[in-house]
C-alpha atoms as a PDB file:
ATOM      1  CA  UNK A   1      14.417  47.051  37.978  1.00  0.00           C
ATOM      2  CA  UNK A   2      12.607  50.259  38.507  1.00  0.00           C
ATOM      3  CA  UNK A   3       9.200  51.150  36.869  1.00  0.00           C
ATOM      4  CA  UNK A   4       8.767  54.178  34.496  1.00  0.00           C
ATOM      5  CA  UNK A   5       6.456  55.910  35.499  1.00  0.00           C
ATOM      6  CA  UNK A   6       4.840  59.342  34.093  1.00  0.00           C
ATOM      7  CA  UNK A   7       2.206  61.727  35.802  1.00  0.00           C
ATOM      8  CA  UNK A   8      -1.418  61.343  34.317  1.00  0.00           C
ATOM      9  CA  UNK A   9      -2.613  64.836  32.801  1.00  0.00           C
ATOM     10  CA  UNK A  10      -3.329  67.340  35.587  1.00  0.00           C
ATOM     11  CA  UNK A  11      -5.110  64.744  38.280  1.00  0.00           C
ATOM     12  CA  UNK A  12      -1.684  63.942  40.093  1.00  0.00           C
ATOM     13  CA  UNK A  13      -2.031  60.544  40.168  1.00  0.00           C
ATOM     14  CA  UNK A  14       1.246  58.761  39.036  1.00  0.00           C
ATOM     15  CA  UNK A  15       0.611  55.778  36.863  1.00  0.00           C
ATOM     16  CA  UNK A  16       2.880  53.335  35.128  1.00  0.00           C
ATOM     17  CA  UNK A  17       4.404  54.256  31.648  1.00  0.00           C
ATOM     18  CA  UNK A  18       3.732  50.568  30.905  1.00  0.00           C
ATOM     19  CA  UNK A  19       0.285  49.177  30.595  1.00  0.00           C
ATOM     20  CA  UNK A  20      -1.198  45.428  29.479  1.00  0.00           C
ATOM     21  CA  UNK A  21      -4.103  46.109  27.079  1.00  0.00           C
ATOM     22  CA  UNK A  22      -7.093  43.429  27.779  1.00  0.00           C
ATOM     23  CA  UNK A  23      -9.614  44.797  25.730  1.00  0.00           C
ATOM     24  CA  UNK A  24      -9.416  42.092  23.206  1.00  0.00           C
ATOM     25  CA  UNK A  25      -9.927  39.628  26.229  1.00  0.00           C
ATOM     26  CA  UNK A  26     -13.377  37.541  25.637  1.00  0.00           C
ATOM     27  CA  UNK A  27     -13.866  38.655  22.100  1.00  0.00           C
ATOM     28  CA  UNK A  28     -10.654  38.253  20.102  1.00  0.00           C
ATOM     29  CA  UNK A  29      -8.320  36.416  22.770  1.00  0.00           C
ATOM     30  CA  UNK A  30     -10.205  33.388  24.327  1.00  0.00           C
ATOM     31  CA  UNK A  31      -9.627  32.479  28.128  1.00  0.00           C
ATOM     32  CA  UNK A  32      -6.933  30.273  27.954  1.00  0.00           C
ATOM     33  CA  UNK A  33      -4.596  32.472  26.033  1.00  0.00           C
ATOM     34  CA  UNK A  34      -5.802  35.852  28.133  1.00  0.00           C
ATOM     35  CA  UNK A  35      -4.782  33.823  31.119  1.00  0.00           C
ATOM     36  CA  UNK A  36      -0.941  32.976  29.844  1.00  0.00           C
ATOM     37  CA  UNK A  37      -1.132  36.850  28.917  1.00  0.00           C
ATOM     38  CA  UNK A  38      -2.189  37.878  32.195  1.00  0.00           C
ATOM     39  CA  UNK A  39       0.190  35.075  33.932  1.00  0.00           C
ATOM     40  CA  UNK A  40       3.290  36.108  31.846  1.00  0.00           C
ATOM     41  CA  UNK A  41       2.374  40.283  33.186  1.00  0.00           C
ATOM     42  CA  UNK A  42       2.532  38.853  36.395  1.00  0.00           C
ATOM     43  CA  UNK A  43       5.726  37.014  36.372  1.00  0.00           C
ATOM     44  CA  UNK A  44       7.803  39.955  34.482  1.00  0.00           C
ATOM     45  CA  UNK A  45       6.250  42.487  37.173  1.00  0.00           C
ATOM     46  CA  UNK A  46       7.394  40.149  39.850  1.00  0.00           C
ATOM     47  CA  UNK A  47      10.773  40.359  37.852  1.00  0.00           C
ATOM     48  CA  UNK A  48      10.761  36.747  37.474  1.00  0.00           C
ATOM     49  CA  UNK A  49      10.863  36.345  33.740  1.00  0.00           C
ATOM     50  CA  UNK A  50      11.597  38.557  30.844  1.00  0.00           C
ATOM     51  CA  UNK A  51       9.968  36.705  28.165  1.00  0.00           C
END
């Protein structure tokens, strides 16, 4: 699998095309949940689950 990936504005950094919001995490989305979040991001990145 190969990562999308897009240039951000006019700094030339490269950055992924996909992101994981955690804004919510501590005020709408308690720990436990932003944890399975977080662990879930991890495994598909690792490409070991496409959930």
């Amino acid at each position: 699998m190969t990562l999308a990936t897009t240039k951000l504005g006019q700094t030339g950094l490269t950055v992924s095309r996909l992101c994981l919001g955690t804004m919510t995490f501590g005020f709408q989305t308690d720990e436990e949940t932003s944890r399975q979040i977080l662990d879930s991001a991890a495994e598909y990145r690792r490409g070991d689950s496409l959930r």
